[in-house]
Protein backbone atom coordinates (compact mmCIF):
# COMPACT_ATOMS: atom_id res chain seq x y z
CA UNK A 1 237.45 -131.53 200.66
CA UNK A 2 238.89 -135.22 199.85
CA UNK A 3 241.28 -136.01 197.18
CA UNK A 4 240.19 -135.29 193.45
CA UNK A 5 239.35 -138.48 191.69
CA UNK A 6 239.02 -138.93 188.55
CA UNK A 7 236.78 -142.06 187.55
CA UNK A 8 238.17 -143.15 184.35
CA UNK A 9 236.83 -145.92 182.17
CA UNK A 10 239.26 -149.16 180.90
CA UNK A 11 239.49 -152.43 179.40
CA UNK A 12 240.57 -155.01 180.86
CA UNK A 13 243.96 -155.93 181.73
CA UNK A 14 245.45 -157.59 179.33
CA UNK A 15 248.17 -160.38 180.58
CA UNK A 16 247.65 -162.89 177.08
CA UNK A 17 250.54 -164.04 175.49
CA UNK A 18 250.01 -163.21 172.19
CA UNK A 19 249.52 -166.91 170.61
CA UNK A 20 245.82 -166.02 169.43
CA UNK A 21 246.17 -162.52 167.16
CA UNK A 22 243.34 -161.20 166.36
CA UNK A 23 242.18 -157.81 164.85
CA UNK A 24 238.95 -155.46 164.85
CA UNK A 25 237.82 -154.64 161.03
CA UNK A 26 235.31 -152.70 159.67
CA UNK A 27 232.87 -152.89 156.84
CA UNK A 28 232.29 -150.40 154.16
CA UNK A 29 229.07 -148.51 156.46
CA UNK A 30 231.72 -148.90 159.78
CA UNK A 31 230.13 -151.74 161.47
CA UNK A 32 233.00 -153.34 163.25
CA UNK A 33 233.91 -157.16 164.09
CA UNK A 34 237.01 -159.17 164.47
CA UNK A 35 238.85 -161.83 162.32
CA UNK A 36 242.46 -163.57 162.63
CA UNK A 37 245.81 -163.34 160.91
CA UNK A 38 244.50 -165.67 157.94
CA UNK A 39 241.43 -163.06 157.58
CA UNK A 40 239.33 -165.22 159.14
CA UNK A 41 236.19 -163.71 160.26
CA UNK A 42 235.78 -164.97 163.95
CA UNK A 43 233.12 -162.40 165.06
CA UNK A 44 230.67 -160.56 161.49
CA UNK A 45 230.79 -156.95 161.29
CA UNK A 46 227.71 -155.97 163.38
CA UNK A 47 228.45 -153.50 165.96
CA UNK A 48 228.36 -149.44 166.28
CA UNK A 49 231.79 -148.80 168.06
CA UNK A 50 231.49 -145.72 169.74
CA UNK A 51 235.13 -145.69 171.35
CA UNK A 52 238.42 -144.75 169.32
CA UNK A 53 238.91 -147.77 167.23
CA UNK A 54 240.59 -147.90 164.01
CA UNK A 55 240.39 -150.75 161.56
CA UNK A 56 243.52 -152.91 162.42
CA UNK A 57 243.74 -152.49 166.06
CA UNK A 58 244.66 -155.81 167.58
CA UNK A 59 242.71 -157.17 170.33
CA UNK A 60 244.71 -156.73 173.72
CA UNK A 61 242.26 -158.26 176.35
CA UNK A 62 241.30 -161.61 177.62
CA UNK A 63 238.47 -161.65 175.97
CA UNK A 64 236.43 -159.49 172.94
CA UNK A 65 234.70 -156.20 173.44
CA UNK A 66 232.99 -154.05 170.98
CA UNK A 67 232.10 -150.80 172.58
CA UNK A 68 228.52 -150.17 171.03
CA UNK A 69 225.39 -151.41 169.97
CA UNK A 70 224.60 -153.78 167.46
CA UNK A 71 223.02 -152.87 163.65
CA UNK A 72 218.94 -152.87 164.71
CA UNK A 73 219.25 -154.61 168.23
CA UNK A 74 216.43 -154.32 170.50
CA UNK A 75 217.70 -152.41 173.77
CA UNK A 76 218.53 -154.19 177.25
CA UNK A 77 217.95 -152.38 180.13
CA UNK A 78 221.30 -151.37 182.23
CA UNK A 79 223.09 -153.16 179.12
CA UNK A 80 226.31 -152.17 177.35
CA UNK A 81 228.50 -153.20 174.32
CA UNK A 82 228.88 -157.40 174.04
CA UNK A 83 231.82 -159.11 174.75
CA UNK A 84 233.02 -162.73 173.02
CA UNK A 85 235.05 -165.21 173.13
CA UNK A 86 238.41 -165.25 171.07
CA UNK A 87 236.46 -167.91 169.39
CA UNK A 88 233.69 -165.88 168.17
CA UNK A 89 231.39 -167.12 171.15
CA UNK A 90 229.33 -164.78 172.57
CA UNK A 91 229.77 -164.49 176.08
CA UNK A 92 227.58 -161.77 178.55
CA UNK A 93 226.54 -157.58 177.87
CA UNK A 94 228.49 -155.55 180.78
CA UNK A 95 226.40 -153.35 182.69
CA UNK A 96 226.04 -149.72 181.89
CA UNK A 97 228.13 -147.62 183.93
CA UNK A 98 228.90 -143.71 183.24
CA UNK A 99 228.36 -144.07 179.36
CA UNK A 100 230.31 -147.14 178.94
CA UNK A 101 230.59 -150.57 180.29
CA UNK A 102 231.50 -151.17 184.05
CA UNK A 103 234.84 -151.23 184.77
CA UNK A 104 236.55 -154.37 187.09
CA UNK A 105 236.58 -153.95 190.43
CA UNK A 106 238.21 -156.54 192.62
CA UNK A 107 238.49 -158.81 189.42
CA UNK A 108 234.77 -158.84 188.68
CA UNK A 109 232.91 -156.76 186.62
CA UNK A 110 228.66 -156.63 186.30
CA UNK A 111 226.75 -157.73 183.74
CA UNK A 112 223.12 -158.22 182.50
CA UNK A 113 220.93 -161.36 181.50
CA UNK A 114 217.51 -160.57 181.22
CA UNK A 115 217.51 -157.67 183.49
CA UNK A 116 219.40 -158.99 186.35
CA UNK A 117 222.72 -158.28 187.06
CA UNK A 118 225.59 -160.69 188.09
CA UNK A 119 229.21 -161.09 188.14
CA UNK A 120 231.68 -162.40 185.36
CA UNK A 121 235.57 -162.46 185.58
CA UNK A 122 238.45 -161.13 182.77
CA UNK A 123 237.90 -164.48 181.26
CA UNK A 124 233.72 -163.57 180.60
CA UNK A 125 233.28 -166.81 183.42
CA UNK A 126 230.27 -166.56 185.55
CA UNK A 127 231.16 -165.97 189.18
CA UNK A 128 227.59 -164.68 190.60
CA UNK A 129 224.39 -165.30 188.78
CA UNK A 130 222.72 -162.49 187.23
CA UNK A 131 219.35 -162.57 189.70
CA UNK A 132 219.11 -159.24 190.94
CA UNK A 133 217.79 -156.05 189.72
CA UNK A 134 220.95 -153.85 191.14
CA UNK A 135 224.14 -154.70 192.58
CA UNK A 136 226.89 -152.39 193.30
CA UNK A 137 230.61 -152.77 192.28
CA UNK A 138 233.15 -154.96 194.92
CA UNK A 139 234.62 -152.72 197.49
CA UNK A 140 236.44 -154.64 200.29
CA UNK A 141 235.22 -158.02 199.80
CA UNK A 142 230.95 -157.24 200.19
CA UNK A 143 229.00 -155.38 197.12
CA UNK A 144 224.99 -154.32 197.80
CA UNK A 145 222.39 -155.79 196.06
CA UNK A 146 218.89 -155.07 195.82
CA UNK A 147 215.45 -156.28 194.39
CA UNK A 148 212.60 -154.39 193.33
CA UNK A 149 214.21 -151.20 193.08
CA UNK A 150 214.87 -149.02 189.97
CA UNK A 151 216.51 -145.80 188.79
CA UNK A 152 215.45 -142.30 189.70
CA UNK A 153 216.52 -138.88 188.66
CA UNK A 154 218.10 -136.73 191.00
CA UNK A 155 217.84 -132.71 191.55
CA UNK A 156 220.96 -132.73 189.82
CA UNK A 157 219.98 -134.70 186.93
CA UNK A 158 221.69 -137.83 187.81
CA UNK A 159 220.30 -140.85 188.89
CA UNK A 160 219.86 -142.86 191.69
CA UNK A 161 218.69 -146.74 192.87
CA UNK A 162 215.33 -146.43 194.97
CA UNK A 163 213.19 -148.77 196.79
CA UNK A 164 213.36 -152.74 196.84
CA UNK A 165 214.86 -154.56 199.50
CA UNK A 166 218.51 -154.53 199.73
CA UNK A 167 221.09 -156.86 201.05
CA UNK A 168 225.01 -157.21 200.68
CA UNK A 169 226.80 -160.01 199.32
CA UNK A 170 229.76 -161.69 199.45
CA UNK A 171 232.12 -163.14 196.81
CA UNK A 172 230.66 -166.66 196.57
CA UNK A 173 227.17 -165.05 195.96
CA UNK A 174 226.12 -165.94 199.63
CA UNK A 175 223.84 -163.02 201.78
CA UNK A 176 225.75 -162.31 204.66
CA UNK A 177 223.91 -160.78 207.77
CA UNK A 178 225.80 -157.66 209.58
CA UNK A 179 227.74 -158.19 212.67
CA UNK A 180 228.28 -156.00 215.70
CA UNK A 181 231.18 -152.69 214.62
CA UNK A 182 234.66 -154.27 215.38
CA UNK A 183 238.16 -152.58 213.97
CA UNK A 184 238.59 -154.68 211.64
CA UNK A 185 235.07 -154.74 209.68
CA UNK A 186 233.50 -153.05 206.54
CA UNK A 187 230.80 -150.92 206.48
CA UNK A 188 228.35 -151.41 203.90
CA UNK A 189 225.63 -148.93 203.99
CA UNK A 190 225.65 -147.92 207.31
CA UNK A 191 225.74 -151.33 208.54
CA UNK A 192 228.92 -153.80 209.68
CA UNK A 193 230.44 -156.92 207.81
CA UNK A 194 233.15 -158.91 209.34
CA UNK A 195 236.71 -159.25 207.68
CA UNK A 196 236.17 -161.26 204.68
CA UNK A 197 240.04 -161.54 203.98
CA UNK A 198 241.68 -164.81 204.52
CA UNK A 199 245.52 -165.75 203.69
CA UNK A 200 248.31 -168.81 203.92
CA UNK A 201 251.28 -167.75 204.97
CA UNK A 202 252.62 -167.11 201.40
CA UNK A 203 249.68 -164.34 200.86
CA UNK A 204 250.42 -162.96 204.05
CA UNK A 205 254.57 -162.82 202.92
CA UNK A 206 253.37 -160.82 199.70
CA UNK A 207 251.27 -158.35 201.45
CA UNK A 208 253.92 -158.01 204.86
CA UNK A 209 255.97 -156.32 201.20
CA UNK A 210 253.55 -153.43 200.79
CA UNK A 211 252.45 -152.93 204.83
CA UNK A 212 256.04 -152.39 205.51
CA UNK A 213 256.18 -149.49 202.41
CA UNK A 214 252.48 -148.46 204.51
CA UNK A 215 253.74 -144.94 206.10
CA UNK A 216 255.34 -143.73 201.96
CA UNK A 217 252.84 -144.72 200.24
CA UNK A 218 250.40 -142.93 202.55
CA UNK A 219 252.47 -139.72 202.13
CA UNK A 220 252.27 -139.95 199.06
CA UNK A 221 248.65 -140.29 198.60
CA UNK A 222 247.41 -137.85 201.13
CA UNK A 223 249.89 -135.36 200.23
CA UNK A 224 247.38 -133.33 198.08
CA UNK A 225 244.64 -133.82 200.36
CA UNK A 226 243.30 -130.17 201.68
CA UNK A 227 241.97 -131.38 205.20
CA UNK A 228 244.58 -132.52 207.83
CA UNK A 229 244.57 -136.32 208.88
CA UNK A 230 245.27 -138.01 212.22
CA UNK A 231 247.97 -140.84 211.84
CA UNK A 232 245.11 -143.43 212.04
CA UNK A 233 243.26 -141.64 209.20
CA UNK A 234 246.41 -142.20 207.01
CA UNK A 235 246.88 -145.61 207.84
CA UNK A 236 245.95 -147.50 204.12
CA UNK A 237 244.75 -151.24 203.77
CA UNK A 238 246.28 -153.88 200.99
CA UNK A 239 244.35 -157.08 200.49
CA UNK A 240 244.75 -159.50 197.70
CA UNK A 241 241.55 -159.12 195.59
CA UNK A 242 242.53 -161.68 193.03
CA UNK A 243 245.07 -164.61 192.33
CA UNK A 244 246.66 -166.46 190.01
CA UNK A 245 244.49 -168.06 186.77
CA UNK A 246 244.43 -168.48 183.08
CA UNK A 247 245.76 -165.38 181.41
CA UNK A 248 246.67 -163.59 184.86
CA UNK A 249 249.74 -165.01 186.64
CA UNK A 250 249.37 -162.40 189.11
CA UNK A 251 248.31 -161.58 192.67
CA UNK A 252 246.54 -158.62 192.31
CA UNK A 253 246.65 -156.26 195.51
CA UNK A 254 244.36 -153.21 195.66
CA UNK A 255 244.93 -150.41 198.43
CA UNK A 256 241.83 -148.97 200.87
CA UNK A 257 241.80 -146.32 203.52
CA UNK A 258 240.49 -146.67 206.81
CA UNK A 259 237.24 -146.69 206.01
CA UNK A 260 238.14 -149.68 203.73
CA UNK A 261 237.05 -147.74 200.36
CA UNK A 262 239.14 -148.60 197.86
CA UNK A 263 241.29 -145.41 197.49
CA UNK A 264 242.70 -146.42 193.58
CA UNK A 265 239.25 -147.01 191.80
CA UNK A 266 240.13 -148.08 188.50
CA UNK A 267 243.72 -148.04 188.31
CA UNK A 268 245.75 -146.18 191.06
CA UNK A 269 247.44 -147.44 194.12
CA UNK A 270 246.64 -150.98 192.64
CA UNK A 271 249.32 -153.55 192.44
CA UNK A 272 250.30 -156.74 190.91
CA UNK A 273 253.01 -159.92 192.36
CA UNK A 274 253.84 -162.39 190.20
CA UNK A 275 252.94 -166.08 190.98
CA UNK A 276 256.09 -166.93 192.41
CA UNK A 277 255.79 -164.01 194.49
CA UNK A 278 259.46 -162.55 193.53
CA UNK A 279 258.35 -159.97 190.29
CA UNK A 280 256.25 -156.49 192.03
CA UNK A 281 254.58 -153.88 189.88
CA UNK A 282 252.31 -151.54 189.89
CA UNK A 283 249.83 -150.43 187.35
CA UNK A 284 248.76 -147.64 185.61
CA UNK A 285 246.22 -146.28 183.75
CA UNK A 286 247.03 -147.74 180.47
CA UNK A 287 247.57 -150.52 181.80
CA UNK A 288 251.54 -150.54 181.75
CA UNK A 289 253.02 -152.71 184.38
CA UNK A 290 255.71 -150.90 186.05
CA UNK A 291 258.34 -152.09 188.02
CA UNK A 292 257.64 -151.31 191.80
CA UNK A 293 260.58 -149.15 192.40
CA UNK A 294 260.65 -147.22 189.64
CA UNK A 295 257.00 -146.38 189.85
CA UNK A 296 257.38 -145.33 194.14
CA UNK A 297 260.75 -143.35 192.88
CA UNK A 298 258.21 -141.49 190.09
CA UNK A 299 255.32 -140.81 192.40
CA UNK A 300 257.56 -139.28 195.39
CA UNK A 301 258.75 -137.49 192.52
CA UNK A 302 255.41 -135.87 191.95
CA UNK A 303 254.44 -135.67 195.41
CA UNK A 304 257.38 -133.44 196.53
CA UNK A 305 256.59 -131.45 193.89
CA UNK A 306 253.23 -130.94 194.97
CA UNK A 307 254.40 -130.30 197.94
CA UNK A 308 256.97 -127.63 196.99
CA UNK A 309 254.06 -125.58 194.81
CA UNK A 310 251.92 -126.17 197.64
CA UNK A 311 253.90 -125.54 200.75
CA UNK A 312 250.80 -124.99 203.10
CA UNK A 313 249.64 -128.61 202.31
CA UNK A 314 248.86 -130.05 205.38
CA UNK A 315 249.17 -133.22 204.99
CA UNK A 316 253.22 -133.45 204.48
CA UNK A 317 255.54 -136.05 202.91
CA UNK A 318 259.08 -136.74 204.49
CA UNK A 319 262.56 -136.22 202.31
């Protein structure tokens, strides 16, 4: 049995500098919108919020979300919750994932237009067209996509994509064909993809920081594993995943096992390096940036622990 995961839904990460405060508000019946610190309105009060949000709370993100529907809105398929512009513009309708909108992965997150799906950034910028009728999250560089194919319920109630044609993507849009199995390629539904990393040396300085930390920080993720791992097993992956723009002056670095599946899915084992390369955190789930150290003192902390309530664990950590 692998790891227990817990697949936890947040907003984006917010890295703005506070010159643009703005505010969610609601209306006498609790339809929600946003206005400034003059009371401006920049976005009516129009939407159902369905997550914890009190009138007052400030907008922390990149860009607006309201977490609902809107007052008498005709339903999108695979749609969720609207996000804006801190302008009041509106900008794309994340895709519905788990009862909520889809969470980033690799720096993208889905979204719907008309049906289709596509990609958009923390900023709400296009990156990939909405054009096909399913597309899976980022993992490793690739995500699948398929067209005509649709959902199905499972024996165990949930659903799943059927049919169509499928394909995998990289993330310029392009279909990329499979290649013969080599160590260092992804597998995408039982297929192979090449590498799709690529650094200067610069990128290659920032991540030679976390392979050298490689051997702790696999001991400390595998330490509450119940099946015993080879050495090669426990042998994790950092690539850079996304760089330096407007309102992220980061590097961020995410963390895969061996099979190249991302092992911190929304929020653990993920990592950020400031531009300059000099400034390393990691982050966690509530979006805190923590200094590196202290965070890899805290979580040997725990994993000892672990260890010491679960002495038969067999897959140890080292004092």
């Amino acid at each position: 049995m692998n790891r227990i995961l817990f697949f936890l839904l947040i907003p984006t990460l917010s890295f703005s500098q506070g010159k643009d405060v703005l505010t969610y508000f609601k209306s006498k019946d609790s339809l929600v919108g946003v206005k400034d610190h003059t009371g401006k309105i920049i976005v009516p009060a129009q939407f159902k919020v369905f997550s914890f949000l009190k009138d007052g709370d400030p907008v922390k993100e990149e860009t607006i979300y309201f977490d609902g529907s809107k007052k008498d809105e005709i339903k999108e398929k695979n749609a969720w919750g609207y996000v804006y512009d801190k302008k009041g513009n509106f900008l794309y309708r994340p895709f519905l994932y788990d009862n909520g909108a889809d969470y980033f992965s690799e720096g993208v997150r889905r979204f719907v237009k008309n049906g289709k799906v596509g990609f958009v950034d923390r900023n709400g910028t296009t990156v990939i067209e909405a054009k096909h009728d399913f597309v899976s999250p980022f993992n490793y560089g690739y995500a699948a996509y398929c067209d005509g194919c649709d959902w199905e319920k499972t024996n165990d109630e949930h659903k799943a994509m059927v049919g169509g044609t499928w394909g995998v993507m990289n993330f310029k849009g392009e279909v990329i064909q499979p290649v013969a199995a080599q160590t260092n390629s992804v597998e995408v539904n039982g297929k192979f993809y090449a590498n799709p990393f690529k650094y200067n040396e610069k990128e290659k300085g920032i991540l030679q920081f976390f392979e050298k930390q490689n051997t702790k920080l696999s001991e400390i993720y595998y330490v509450n594993w119940y099946n015993k791992l080879s050495k090669e097993e426990k042998k994790l992956f950092f690539e850079i995943v996304e760089r330096p723009k407007e309102n992220f002056p980061f590097y961020q670095v995410n963390t895969y096992d061996y099979r190249k599946i991302d092992v911190g899915l929304t929020f653990d084992f993920k990592f950020l390096v400031s531009a300059e390369g000099q400034e390393i955190f990691a982050l966690d789930y509530d979006n805190e940036k923590v200094p590196f150290e202290k965070w890899l003192k805290r979580e040997i902390g725990k994993a000892q622990k672990y260890q010491e309530e679960h002495p038969d664990n067999p897959n140890k950590i080292s004092k």
